[in-house]
N, C-alpha and C. Protein backbone atom coordinates (compact mmCIF):
# COMPACT_ATOMS: atom_id res chain seq x y z
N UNK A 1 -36.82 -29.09 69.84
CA UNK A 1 -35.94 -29.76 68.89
C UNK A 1 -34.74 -30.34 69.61
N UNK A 2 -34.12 -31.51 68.76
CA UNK A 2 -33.19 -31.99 69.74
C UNK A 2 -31.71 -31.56 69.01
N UNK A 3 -30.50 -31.90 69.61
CA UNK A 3 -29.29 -31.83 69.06
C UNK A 3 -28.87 -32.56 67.93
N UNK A 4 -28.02 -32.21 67.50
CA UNK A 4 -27.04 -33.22 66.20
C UNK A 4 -26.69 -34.35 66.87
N UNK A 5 -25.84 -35.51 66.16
CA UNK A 5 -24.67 -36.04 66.85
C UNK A 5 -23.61 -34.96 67.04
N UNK A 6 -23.32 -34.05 66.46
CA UNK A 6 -22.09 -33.29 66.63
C UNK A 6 -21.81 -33.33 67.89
N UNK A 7 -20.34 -33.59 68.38
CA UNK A 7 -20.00 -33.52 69.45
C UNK A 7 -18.37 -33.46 69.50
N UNK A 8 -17.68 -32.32 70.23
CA UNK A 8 -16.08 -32.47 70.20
C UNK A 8 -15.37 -33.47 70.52
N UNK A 9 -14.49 -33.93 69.78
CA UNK A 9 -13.93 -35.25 69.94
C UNK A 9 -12.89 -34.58 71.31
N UNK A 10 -12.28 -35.81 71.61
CA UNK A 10 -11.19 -35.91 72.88
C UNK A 10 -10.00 -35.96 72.68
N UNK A 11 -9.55 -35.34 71.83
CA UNK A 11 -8.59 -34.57 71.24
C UNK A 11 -8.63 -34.15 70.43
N UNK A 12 -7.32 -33.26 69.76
CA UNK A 12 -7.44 -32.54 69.09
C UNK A 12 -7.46 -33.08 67.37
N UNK A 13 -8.23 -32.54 66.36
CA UNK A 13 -8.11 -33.40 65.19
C UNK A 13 -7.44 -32.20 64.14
N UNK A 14 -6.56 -32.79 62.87
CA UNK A 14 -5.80 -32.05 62.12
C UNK A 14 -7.01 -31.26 61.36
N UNK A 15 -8.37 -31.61 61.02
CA UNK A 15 -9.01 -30.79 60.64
C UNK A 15 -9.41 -29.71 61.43
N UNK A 16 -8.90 -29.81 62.02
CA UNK A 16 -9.58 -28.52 63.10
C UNK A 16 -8.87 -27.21 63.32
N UNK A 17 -7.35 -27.53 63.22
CA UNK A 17 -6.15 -26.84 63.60
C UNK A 17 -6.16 -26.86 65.05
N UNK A 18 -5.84 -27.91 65.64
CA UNK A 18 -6.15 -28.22 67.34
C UNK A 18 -7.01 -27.74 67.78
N UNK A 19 -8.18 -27.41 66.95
CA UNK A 19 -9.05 -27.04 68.41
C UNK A 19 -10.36 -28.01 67.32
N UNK A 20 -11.14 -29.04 68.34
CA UNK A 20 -11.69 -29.81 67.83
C UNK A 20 -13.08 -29.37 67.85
N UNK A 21 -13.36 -28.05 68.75
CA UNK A 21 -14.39 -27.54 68.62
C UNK A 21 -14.93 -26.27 67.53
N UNK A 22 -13.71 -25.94 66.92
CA UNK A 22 -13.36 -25.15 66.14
C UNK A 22 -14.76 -25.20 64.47
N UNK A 23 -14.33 -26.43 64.12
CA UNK A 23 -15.10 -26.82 63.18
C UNK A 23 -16.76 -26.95 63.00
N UNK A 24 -16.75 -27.08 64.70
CA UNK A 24 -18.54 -27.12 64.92
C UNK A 24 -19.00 -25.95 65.26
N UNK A 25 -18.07 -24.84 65.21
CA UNK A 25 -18.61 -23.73 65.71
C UNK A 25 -18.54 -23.11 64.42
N UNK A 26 -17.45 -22.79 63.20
CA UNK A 26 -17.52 -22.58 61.87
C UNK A 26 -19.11 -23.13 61.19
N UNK A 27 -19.58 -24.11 61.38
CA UNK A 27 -20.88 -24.41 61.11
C UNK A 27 -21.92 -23.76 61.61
N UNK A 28 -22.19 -23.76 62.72
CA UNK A 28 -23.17 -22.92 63.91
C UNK A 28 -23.21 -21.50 63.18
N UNK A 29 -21.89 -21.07 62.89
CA UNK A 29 -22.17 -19.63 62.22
C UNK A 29 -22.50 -19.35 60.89
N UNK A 30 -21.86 -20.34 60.13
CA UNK A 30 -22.09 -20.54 58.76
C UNK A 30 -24.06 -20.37 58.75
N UNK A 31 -24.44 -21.56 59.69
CA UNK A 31 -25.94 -22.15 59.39
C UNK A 31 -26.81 -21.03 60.63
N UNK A 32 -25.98 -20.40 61.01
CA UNK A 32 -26.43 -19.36 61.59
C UNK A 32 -28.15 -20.47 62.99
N UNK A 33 -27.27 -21.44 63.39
CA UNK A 33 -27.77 -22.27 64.79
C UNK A 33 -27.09 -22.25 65.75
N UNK A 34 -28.16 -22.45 66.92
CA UNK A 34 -27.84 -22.12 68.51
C UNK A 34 -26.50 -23.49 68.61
N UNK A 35 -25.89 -23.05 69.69
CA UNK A 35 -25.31 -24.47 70.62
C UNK A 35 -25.55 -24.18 71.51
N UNK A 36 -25.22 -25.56 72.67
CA UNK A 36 -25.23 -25.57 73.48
C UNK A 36 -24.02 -26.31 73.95
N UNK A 37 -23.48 -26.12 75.34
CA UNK A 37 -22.69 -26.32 76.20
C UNK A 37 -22.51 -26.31 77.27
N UNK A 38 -21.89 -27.09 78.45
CA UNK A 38 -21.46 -26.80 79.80
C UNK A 38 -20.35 -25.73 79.65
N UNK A 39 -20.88 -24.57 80.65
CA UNK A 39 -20.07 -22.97 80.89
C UNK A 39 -20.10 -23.11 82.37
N UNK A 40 -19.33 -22.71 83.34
CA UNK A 40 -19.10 -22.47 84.71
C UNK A 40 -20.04 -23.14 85.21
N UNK A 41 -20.13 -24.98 85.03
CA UNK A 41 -21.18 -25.66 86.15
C UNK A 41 -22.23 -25.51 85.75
N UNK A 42 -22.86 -24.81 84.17
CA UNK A 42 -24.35 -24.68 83.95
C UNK A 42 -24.37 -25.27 82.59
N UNK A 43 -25.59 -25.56 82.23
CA UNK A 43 -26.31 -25.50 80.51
C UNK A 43 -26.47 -24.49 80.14
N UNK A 44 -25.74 -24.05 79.37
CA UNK A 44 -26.15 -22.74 78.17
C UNK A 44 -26.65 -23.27 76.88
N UNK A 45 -27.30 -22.50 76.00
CA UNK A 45 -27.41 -22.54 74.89
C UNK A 45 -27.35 -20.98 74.33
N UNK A 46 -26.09 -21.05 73.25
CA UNK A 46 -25.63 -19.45 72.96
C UNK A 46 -25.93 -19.66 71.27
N UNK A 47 -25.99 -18.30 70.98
CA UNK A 47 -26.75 -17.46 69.90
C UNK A 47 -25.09 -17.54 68.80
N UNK A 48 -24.44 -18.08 68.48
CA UNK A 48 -22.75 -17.67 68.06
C UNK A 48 -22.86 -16.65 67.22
N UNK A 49 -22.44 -15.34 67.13
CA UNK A 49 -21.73 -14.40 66.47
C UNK A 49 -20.67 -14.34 65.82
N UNK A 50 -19.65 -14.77 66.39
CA UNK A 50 -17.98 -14.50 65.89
C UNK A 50 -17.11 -15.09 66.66
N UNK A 51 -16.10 -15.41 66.06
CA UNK A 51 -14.99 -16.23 66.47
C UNK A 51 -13.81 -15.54 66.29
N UNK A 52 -12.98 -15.07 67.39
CA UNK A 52 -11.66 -14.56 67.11
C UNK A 52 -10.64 -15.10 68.23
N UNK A 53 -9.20 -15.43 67.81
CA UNK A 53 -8.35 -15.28 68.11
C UNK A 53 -7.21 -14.66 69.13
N UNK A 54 -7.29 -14.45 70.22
CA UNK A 54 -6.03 -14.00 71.03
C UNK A 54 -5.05 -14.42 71.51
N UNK A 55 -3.80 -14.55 71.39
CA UNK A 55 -2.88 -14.84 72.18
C UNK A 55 -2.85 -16.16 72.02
N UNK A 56 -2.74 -17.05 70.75
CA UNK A 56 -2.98 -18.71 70.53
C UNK A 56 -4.21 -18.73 71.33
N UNK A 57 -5.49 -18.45 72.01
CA UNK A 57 -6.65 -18.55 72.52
C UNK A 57 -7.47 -17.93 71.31
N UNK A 58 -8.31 -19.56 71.25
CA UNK A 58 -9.75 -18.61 70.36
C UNK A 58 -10.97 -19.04 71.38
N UNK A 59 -12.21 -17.53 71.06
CA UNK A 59 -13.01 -16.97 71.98
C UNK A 59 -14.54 -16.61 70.96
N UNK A 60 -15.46 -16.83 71.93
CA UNK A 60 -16.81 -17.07 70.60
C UNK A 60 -17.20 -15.54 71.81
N UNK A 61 -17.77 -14.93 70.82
CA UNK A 61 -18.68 -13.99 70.82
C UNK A 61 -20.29 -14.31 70.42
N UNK A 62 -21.33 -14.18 71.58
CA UNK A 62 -22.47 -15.36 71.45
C UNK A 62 -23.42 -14.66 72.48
N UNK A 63 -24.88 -14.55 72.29
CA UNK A 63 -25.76 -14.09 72.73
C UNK A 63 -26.13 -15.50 73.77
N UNK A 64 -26.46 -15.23 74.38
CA UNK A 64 -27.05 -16.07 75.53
C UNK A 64 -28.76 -16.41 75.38
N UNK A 65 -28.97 -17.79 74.70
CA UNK A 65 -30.59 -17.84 74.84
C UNK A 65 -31.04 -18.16 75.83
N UNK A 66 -30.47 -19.40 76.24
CA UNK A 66 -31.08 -20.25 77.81
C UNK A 66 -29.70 -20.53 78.59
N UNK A 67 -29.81 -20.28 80.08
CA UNK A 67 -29.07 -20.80 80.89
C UNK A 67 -29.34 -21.55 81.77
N UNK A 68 -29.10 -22.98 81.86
CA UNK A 68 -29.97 -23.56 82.82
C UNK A 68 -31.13 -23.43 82.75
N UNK A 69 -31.92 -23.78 81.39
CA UNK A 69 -33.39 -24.15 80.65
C UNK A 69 -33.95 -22.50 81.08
N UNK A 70 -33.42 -21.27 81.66
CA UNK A 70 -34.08 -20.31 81.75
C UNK A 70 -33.49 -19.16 80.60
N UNK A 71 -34.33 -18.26 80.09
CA UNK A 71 -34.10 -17.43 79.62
C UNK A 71 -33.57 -16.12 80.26
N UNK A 72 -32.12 -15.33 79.60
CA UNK A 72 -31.86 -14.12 80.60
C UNK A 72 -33.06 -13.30 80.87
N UNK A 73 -33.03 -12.50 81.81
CA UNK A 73 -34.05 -11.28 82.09
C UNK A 73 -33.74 -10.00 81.06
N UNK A 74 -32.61 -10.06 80.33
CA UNK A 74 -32.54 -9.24 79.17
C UNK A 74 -31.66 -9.84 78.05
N UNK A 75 -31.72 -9.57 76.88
CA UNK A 75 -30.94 -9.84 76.09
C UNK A 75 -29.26 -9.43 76.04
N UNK A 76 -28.36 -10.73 76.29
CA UNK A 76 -27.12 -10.34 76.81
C UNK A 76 -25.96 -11.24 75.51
N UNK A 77 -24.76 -10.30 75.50
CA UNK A 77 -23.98 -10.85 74.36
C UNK A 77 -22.91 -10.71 74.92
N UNK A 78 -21.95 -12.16 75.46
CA UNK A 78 -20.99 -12.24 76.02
C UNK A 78 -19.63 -12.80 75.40
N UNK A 79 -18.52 -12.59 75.90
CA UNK A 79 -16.74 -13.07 75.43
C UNK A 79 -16.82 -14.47 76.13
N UNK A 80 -16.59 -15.84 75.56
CA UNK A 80 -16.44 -16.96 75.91
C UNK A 80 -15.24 -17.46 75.32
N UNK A 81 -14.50 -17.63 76.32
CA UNK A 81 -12.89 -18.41 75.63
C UNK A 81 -13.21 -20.12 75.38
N UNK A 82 -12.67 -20.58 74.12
CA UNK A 82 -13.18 -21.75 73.95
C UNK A 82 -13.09 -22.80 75.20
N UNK A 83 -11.76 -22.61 75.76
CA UNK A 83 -11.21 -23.88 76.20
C UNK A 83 -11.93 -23.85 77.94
N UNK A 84 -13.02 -22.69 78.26
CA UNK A 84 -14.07 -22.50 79.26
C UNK A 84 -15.49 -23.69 78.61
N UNK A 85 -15.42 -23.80 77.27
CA UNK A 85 -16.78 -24.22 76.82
C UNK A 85 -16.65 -26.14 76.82
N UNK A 86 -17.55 -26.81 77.48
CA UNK A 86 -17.30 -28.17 76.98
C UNK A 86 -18.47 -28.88 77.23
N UNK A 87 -18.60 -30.07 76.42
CA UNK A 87 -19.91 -30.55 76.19
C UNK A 87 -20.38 -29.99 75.35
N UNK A 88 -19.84 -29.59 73.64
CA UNK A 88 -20.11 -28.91 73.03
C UNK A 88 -20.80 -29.20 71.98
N UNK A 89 -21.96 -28.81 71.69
CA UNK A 89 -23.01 -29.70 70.56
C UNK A 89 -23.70 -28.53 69.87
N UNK A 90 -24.09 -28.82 68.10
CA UNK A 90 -24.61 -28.16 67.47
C UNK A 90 -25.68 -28.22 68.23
N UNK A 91 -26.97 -27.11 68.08
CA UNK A 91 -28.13 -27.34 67.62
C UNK A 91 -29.35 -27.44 66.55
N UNK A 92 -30.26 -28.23 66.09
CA UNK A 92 -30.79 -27.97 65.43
C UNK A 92 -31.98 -26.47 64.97
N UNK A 93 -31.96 -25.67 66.16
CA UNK A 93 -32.48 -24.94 66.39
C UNK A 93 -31.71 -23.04 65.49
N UNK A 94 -32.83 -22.59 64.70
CA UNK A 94 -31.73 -21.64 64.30
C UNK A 94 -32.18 -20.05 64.64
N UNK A 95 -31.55 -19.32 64.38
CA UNK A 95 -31.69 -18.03 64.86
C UNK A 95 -31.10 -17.04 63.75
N UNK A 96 -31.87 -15.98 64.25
CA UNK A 96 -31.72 -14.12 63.40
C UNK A 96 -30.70 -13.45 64.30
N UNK A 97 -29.47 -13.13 64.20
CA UNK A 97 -28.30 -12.63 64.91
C UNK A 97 -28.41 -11.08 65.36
N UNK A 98 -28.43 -10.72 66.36
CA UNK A 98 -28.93 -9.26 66.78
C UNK A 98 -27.48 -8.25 66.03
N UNK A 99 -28.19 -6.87 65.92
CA UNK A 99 -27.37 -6.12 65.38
C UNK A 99 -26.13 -6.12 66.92
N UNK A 100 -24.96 -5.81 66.51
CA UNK A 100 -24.15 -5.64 67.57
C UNK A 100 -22.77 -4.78 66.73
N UNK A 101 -22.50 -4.00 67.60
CA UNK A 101 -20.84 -3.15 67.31
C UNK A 101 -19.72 -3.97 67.37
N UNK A 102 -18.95 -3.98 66.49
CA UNK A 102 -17.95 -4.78 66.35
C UNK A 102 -16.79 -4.42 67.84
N UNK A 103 -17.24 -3.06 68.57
CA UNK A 103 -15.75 -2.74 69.74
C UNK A 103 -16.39 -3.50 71.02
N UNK A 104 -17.35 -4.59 70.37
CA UNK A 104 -17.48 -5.79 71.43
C UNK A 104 -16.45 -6.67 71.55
N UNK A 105 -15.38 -6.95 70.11
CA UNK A 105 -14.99 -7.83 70.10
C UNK A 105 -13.25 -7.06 69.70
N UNK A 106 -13.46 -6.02 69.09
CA UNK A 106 -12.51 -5.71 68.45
C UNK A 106 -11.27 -5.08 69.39
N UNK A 107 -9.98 -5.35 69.13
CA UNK A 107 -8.75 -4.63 70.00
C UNK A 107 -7.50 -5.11 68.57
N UNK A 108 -6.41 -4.45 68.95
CA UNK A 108 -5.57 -4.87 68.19
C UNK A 108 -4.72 -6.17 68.32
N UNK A 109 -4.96 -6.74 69.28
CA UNK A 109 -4.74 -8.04 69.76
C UNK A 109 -5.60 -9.34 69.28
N UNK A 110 -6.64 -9.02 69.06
CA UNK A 110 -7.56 -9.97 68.16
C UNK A 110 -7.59 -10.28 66.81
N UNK A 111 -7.90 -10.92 66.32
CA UNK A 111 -7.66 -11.39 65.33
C UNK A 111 -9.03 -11.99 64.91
N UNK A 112 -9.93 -11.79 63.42
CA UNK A 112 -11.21 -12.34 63.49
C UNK A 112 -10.94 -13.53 62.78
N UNK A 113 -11.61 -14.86 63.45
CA UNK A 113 -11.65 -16.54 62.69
C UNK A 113 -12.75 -16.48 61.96
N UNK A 114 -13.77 -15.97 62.35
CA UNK A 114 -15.10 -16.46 61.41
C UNK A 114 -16.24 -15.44 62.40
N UNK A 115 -17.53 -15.12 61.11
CA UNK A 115 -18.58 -14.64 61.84
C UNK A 115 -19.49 -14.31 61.24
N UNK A 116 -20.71 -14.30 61.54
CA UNK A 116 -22.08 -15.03 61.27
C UNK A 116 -22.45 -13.97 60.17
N UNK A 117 -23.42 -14.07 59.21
CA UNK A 117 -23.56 -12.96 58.14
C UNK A 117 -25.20 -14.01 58.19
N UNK A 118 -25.93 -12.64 58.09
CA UNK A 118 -27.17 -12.58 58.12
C UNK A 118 -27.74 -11.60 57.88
N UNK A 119 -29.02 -10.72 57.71
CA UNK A 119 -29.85 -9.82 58.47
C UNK A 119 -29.47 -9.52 60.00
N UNK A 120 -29.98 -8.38 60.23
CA UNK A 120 -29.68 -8.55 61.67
C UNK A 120 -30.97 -8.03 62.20
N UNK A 121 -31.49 -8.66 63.43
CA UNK A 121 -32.44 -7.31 64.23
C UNK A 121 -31.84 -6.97 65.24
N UNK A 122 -32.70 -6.18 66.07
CA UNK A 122 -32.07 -4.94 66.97
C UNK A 122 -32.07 -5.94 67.96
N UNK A 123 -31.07 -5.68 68.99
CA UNK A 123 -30.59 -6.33 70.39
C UNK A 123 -31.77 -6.09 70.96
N UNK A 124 -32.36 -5.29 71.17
CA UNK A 124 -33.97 -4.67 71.85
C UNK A 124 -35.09 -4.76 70.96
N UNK A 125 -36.00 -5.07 71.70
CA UNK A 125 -37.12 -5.01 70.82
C UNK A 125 -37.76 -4.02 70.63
C-alpha cells in the first residue's frame, strides 16, 4: 500500500499548536495507522501508541515495524522526540496496538497529548 498526501508542512501551522506534525500524528492514532519517517539517516515505519509532552518537547511512543524496508529481529517499542522525526507521512496501512505498561512512558514530567485506544494483543506472540 502506498502513503497519503499527508505530509508536514515547512513551518509551523496555527492548527497544529506549532508543531505541524502534531496533527498527522493525532490521526495515525485516532485511525490507529502506521507512519513512516526519516529517524537517524534511515526509513522507519512506526506502529504510534502515544503522544506526550516534556519540557515544551513532544515525543511519540511507537512500535517499530520496518527499518530500512527490514523488519526488527524482535518486537521493539521505542521514545521518539518529534523534532528527531522528518519526512513525516501517514500511512495507509493499519495496525492492532500491542499491549504495553504505561511506566514506558510515564514520569511526573510528562504530560499525555493523545493515545491510541483499541484492543490490544500481546507484544509476544
Amino acid at each position: 500500500m502506498g502513503t497519503l498526501s499527508l505530509r508536514t508542512a515547512a513551518a509551523p501551522g496555527p492548527e497544529t499548536g506549532g508543531e505541524p506534525s502534531e496533527a498527522l500524528l493525532r490521526r495515525a492514532l485516532r485511525e490507529r495507522s502506521r507512519i513512516e519517517a526519516r529517524y537517524n539517516k534511515g526509513h522507519v515505519v512506526l506502529e504510534p501508541l502515544l503522544m506526550f509532552r516534556e519540557h515544551d518537547a513532544l515525543f511519540l511512543v511507537a512500535g517499530t515495524a520496518l527499518r530500512d524496508g527490514q523488519p526488527p529481529r524482535e518486537p521493539k517499542i521505542g521514545i521518539f522526540r518529534l523534532a528527531g522525526l522528518s519526512e513525516l507521512a501517514a500511512s495507509e496501512q493499519r495496525f492492532v496496538p500491542p499491549a504495553f505498561e504505561d511506566d514506558i512512558w510515564s514520569k511526573p514530567s510528562r504530560e499525555l497529548v493523545a493515545r491510541v485506544r483499541s484492543p490490544a494483543r500481546p507484544l509476544r506472540p
